[in-house]
N, C-alpha and C. Protein backbone atom coordinates (compact mmCIF):
# COMPACT_ATOMS: atom_id res chain seq x y z
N UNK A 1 -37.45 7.83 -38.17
CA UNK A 1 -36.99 8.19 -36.84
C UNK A 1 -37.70 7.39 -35.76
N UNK A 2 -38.99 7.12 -35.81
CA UNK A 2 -40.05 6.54 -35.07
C UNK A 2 -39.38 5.27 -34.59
N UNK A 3 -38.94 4.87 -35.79
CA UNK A 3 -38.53 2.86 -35.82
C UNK A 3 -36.92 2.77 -34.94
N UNK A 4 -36.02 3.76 -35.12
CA UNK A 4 -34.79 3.65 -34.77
C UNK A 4 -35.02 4.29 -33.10
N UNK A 5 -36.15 4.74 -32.82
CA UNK A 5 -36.18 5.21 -31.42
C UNK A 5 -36.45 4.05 -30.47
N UNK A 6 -37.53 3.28 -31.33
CA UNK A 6 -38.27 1.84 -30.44
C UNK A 6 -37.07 0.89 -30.37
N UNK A 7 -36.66 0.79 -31.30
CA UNK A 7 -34.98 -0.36 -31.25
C UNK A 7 -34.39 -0.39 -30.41
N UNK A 8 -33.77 1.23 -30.13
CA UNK A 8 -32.60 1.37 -29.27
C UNK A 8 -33.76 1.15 -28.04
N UNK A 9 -34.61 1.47 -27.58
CA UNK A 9 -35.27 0.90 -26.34
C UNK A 9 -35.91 -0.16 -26.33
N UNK A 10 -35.99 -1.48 -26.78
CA UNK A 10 -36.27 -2.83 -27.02
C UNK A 10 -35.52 -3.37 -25.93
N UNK A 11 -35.84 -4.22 -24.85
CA UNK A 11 -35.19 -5.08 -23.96
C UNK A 11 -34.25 -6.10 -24.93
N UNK A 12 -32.88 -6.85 -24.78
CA UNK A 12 -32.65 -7.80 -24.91
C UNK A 12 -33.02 -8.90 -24.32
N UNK A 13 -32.84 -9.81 -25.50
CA UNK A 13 -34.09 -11.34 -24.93
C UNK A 13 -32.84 -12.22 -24.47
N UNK A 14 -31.75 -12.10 -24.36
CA UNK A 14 -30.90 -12.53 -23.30
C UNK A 14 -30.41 -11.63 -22.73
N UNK A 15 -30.29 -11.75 -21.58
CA UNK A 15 -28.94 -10.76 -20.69
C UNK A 15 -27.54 -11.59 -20.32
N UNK A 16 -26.87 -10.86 -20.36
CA UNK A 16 -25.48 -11.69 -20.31
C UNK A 16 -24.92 -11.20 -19.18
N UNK A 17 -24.82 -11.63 -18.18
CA UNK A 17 -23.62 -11.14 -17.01
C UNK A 17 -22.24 -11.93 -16.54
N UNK A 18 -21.63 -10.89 -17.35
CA UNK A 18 -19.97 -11.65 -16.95
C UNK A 18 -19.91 -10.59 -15.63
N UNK A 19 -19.40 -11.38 -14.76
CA UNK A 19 -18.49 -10.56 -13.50
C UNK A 19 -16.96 -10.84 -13.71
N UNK A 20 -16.14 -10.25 -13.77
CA UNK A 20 -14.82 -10.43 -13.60
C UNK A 20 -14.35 -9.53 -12.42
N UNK A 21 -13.64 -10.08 -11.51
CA UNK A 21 -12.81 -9.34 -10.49
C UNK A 21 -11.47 -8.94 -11.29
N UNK A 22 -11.46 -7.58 -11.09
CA UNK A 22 -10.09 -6.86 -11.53
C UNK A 22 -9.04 -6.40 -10.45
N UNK A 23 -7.85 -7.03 -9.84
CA UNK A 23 -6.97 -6.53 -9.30
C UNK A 23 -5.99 -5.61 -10.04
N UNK A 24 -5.83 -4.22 -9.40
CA UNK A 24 -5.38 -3.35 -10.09
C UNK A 24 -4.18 -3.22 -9.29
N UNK A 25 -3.19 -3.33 -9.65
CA UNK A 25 -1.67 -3.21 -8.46
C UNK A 25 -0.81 -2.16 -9.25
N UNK A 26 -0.36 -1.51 -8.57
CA UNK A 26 0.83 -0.47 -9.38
C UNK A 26 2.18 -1.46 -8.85
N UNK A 27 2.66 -1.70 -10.61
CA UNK A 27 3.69 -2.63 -10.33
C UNK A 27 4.73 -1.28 -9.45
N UNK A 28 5.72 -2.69 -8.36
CA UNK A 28 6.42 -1.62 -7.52
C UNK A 28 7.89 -2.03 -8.19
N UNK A 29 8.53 -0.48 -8.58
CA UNK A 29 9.73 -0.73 -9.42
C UNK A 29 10.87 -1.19 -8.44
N UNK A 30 11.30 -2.28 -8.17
CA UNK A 30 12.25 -2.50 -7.88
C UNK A 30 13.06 -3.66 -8.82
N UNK A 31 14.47 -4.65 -8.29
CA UNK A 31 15.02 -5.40 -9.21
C UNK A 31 14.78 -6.44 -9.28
N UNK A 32 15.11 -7.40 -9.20
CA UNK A 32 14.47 -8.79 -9.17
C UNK A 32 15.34 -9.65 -7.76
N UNK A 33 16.09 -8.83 -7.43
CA UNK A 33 17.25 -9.37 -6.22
C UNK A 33 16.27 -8.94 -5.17
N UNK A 34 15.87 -7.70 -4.92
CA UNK A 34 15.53 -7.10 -4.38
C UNK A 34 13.89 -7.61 -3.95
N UNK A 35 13.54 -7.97 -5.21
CA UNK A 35 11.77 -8.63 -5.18
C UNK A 35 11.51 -9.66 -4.30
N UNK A 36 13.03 -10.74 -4.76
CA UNK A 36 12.91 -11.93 -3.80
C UNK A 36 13.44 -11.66 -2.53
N UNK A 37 13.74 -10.59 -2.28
CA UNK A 37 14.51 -10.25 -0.74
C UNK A 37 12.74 -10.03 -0.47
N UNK A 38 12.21 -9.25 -0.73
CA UNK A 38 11.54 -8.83 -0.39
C UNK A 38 10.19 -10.06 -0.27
N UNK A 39 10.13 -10.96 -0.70
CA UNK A 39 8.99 -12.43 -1.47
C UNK A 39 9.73 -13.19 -0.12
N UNK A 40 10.98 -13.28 0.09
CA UNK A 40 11.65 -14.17 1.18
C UNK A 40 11.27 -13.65 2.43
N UNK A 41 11.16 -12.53 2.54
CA UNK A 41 10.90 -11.55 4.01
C UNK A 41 9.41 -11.85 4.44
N UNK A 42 8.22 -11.62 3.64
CA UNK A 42 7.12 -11.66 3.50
C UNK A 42 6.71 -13.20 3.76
N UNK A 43 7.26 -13.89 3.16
CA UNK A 43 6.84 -15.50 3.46
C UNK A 43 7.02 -15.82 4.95
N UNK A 44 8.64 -15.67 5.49
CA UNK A 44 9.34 -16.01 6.79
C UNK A 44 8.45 -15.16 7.97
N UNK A 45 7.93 -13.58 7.93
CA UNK A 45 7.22 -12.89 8.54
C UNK A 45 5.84 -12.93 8.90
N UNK A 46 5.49 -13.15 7.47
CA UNK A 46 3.82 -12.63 7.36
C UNK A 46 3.48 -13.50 6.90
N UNK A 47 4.11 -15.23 7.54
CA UNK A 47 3.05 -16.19 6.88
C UNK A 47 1.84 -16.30 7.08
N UNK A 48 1.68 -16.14 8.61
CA UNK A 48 0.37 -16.82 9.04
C UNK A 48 -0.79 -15.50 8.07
N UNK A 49 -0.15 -14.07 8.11
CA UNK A 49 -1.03 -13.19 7.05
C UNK A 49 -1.19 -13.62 5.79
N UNK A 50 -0.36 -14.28 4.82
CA UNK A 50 -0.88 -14.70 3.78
C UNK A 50 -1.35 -15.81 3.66
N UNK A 51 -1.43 -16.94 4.41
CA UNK A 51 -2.21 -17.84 4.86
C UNK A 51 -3.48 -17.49 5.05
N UNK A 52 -4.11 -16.60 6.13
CA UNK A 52 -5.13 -16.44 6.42
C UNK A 52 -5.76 -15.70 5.03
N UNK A 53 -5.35 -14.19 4.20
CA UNK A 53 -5.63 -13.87 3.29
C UNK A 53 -5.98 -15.45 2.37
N UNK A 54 -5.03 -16.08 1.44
CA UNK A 54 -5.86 -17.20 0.61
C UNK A 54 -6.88 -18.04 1.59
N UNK A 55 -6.65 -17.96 2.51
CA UNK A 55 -7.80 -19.24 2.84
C UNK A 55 -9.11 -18.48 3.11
N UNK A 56 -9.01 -17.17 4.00
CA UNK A 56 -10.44 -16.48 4.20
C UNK A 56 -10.27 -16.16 5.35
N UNK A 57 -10.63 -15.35 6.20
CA UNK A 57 -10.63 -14.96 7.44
C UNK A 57 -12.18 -15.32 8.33
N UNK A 58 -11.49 -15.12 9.26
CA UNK A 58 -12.54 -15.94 10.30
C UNK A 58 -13.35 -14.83 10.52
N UNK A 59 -14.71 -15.13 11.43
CA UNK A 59 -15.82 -14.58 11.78
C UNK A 59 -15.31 -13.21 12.71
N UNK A 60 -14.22 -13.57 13.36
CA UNK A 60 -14.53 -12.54 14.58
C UNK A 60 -12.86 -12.48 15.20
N UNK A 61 -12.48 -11.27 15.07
CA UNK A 61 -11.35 -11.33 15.78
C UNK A 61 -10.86 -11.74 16.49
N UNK A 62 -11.09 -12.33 17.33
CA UNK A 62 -10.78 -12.40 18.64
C UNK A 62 -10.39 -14.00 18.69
N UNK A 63 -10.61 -14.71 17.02
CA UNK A 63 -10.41 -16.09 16.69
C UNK A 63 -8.94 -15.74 15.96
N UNK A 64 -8.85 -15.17 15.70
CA UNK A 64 -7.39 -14.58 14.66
C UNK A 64 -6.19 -14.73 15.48
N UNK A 65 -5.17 -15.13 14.84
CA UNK A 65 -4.03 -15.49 15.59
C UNK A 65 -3.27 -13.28 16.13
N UNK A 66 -2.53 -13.94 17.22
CA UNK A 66 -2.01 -12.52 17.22
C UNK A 66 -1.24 -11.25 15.83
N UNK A 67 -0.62 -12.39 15.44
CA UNK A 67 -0.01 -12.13 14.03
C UNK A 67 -0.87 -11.31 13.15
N UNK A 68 -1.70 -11.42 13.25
CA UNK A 68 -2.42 -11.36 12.21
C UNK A 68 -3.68 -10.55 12.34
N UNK A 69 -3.31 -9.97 13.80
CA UNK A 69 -4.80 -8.81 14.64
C UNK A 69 -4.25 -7.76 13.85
N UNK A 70 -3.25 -7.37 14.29
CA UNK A 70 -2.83 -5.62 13.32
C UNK A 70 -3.88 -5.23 12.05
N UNK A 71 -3.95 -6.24 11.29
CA UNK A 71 -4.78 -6.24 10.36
C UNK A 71 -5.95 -6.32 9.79
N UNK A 72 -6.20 -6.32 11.10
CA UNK A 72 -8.17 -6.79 11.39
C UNK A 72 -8.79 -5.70 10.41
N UNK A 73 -8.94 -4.87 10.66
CA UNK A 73 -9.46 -3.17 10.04
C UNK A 73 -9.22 -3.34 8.84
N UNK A 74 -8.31 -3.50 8.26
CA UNK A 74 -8.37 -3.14 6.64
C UNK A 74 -7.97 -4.57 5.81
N UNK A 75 -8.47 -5.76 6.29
CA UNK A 75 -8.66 -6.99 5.85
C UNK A 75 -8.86 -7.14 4.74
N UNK A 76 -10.44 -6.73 3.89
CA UNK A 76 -10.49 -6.38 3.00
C UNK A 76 -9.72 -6.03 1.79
N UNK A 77 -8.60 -5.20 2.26
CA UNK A 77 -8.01 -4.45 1.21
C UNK A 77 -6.81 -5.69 1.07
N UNK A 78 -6.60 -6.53 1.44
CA UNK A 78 -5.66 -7.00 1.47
C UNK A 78 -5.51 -7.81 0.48
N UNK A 79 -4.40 -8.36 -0.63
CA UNK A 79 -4.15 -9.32 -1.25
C UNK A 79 -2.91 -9.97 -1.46
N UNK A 80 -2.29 -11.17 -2.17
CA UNK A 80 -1.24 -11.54 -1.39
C UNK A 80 -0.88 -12.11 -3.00
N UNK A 81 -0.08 -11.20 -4.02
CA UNK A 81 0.12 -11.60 -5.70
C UNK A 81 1.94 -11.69 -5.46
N UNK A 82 2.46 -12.60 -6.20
CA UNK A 82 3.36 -12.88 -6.21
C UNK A 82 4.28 -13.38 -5.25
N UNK A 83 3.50 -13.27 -3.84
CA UNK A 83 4.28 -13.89 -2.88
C UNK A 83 4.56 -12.59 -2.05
N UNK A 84 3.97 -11.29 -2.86
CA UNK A 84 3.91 -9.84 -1.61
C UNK A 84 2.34 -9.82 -1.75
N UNK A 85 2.67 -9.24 0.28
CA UNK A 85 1.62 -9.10 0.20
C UNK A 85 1.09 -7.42 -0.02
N UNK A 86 -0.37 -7.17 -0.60
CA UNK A 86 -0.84 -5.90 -0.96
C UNK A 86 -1.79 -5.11 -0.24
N UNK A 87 -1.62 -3.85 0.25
CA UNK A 87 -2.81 -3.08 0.75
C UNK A 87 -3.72 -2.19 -0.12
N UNK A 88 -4.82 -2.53 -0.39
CA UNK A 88 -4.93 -1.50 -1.59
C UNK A 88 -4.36 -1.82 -2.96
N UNK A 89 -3.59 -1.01 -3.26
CA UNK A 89 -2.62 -0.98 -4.27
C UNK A 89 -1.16 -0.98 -4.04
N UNK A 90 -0.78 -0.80 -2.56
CA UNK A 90 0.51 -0.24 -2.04
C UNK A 90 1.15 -1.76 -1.63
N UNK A 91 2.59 -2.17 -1.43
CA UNK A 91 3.10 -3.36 -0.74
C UNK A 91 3.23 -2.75 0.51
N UNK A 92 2.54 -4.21 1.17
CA UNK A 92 3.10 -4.12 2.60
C UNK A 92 4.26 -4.76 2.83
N UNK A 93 5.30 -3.31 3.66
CA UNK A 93 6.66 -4.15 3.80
C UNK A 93 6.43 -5.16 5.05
N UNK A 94 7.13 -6.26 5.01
CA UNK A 94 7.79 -6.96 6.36
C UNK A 94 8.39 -6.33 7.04
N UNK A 95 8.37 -6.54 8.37
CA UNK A 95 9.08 -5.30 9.40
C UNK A 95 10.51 -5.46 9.16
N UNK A 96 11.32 -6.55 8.69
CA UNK A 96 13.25 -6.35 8.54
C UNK A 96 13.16 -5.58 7.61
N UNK A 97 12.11 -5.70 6.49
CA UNK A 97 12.62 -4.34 5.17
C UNK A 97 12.08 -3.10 5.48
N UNK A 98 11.44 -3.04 6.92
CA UNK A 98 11.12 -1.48 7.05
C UNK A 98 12.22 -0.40 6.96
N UNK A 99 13.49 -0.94 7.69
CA UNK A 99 14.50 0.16 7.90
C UNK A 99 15.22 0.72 6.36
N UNK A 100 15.10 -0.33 5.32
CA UNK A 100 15.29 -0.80 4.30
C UNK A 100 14.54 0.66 3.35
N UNK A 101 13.67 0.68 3.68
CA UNK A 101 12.34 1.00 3.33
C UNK A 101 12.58 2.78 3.35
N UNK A 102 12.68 3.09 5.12
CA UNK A 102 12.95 4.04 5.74
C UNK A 102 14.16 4.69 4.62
N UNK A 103 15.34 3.58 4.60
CA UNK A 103 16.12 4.71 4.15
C UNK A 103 15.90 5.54 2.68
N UNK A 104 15.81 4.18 1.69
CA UNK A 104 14.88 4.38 0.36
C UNK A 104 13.76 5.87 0.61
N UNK A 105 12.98 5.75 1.30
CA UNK A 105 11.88 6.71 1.33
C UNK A 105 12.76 8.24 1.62
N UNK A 106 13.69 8.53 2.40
CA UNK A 106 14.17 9.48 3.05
C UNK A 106 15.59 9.70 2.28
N UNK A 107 15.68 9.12 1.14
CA UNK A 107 17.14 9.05 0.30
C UNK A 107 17.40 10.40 -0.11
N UNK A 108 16.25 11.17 -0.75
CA UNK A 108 16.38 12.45 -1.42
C UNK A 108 16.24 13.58 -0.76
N UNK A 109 15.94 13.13 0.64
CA UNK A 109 16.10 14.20 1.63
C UNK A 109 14.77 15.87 1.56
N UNK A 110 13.54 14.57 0.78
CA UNK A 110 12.79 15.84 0.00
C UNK A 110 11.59 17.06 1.46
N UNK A 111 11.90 16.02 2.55
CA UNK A 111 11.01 16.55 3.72
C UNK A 111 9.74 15.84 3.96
N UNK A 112 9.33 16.05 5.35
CA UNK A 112 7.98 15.49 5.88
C UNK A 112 7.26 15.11 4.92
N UNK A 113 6.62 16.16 4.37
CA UNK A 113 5.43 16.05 3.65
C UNK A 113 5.89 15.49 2.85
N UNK A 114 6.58 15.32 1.74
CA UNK A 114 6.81 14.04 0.49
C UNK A 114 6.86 12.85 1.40
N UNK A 115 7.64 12.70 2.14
CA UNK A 115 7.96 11.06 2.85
C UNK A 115 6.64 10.55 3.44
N UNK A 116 5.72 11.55 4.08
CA UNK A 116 4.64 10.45 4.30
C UNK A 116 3.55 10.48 3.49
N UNK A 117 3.84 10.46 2.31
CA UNK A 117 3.37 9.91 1.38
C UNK A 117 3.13 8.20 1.52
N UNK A 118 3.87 7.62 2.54
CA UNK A 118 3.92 6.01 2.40
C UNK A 118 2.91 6.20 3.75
N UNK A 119 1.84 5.23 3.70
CA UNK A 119 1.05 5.07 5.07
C UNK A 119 1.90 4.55 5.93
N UNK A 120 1.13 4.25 7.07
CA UNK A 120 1.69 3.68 8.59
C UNK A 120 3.34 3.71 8.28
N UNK A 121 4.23 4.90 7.84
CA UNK A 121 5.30 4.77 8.71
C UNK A 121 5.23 5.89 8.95
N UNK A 122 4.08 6.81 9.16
CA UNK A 122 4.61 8.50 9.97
C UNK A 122 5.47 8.71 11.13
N UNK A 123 5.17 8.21 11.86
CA UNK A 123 6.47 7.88 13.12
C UNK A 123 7.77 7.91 13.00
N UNK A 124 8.01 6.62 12.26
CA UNK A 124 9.02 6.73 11.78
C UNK A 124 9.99 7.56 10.87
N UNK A 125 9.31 7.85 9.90
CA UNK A 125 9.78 9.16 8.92
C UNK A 125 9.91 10.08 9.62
N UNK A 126 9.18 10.60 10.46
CA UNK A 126 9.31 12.14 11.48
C UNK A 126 10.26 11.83 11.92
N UNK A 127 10.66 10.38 13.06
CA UNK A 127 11.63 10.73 13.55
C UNK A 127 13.18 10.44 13.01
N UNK A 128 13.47 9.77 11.59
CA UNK A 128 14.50 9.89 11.14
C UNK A 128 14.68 11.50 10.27
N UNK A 129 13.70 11.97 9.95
CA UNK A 129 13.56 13.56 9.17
C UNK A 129 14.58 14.22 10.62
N UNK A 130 14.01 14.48 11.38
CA UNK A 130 14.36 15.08 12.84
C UNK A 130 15.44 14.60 12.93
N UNK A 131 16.01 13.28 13.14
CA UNK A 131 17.69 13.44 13.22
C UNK A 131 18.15 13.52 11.88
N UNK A 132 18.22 13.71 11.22
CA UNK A 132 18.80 13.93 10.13
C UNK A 132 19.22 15.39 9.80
N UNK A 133 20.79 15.34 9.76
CA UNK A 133 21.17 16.98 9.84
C UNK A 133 20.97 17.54 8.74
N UNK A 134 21.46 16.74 7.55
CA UNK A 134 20.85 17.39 6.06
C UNK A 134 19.48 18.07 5.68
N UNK A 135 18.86 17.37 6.85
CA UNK A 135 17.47 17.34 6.39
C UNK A 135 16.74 19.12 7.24
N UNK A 136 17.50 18.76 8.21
CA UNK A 136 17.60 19.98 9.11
C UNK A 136 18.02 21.59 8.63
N UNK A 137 19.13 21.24 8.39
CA UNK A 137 19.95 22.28 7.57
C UNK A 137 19.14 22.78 6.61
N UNK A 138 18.89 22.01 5.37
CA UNK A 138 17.69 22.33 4.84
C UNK A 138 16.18 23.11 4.63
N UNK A 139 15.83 23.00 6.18
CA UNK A 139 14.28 23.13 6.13
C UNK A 139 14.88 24.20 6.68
N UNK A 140 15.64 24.37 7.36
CA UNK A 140 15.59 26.17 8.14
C UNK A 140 16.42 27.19 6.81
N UNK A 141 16.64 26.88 5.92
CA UNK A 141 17.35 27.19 4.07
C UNK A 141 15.98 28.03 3.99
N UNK A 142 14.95 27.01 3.80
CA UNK A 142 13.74 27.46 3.16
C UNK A 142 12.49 27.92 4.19
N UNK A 143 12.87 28.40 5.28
CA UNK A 143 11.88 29.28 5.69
C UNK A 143 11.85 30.68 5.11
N UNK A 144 10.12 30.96 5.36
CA UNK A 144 9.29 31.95 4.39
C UNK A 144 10.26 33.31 5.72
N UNK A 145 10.20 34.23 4.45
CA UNK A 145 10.65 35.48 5.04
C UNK A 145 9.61 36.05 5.30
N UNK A 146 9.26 36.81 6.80
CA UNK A 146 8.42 37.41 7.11
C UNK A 146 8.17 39.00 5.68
N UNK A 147 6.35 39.16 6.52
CA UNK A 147 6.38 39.86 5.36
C UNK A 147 6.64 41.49 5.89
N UNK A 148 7.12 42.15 5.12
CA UNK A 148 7.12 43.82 5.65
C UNK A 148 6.65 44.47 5.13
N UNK A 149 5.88 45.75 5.62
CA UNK A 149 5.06 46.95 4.87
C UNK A 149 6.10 48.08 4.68
């Protein structure tokens, strides 16, 4: 027991350090028509953003093209695989596929709280939820019945 205790605590006489960077993306299910609508939108829009993403961003905002201020804050998270670009793990749409986007998100008519599930479009989702009569009709279906003694 003595000998198998000293082993397992023996330094190794090399250390090996691999670093590998792991990008983790949740592939986003769409078709392949749809990918390059979406790869075509992103290029024509958000060049100067995926430009700046591969090349590196500058010291200080205030050097950053306008295009490309929105994004100051969460820079970092940003990556640009296949020609979309990524926040996190999530795609950032181009603003022509937002409405695109909007309707997709609001298709099932499931309410507020499921739809903003997608970041930065709360605005938007509220206010197509709100005109939306289905959606309306709906939510006053499922109000809680008061309670009685």
């Amino acid at each position: 027991m003595h000998l198998i205790d000293t082993l397992s605590r023996a330094p190794l006489l090399e250390t090996v350090q691999t670093e590998e960077e792991i990008v983790m993306v949740q592939k986003v299910t769409m078709s392949k028509e749809r990918q390059k609508q979406f790869q075509n939108c992103t290029t024509k829009e958000l060049s100067h953003l995926v430009e700046t993403i591969l090349s590196g961003w500058l010291e200080n905002k205030t050097h950053v093209t306008e295009e490309v201020k929105p994004y100051w804050n969460f820079r970092e998270q940003l990556d640009d695989i296949d020609g979309l670009v990524y926040k996190h793990q999530k795609l950032l749409i181009p603003p022509s596929m937002r409405t695109y986007a909007l309707e997709s998100i609001h298709a099932s008519h499931v309410g507020i709280a499921k739809c903003k599930l997608r970041p930065g479009m709360h605005h938007q989702i509220e206010l197509r939820i709100h005109n939306c009569q289905v959606c309306q009709d709906n939510c006053r279906k499922r109000q809680k019945q008061p309670m009685t003694t």
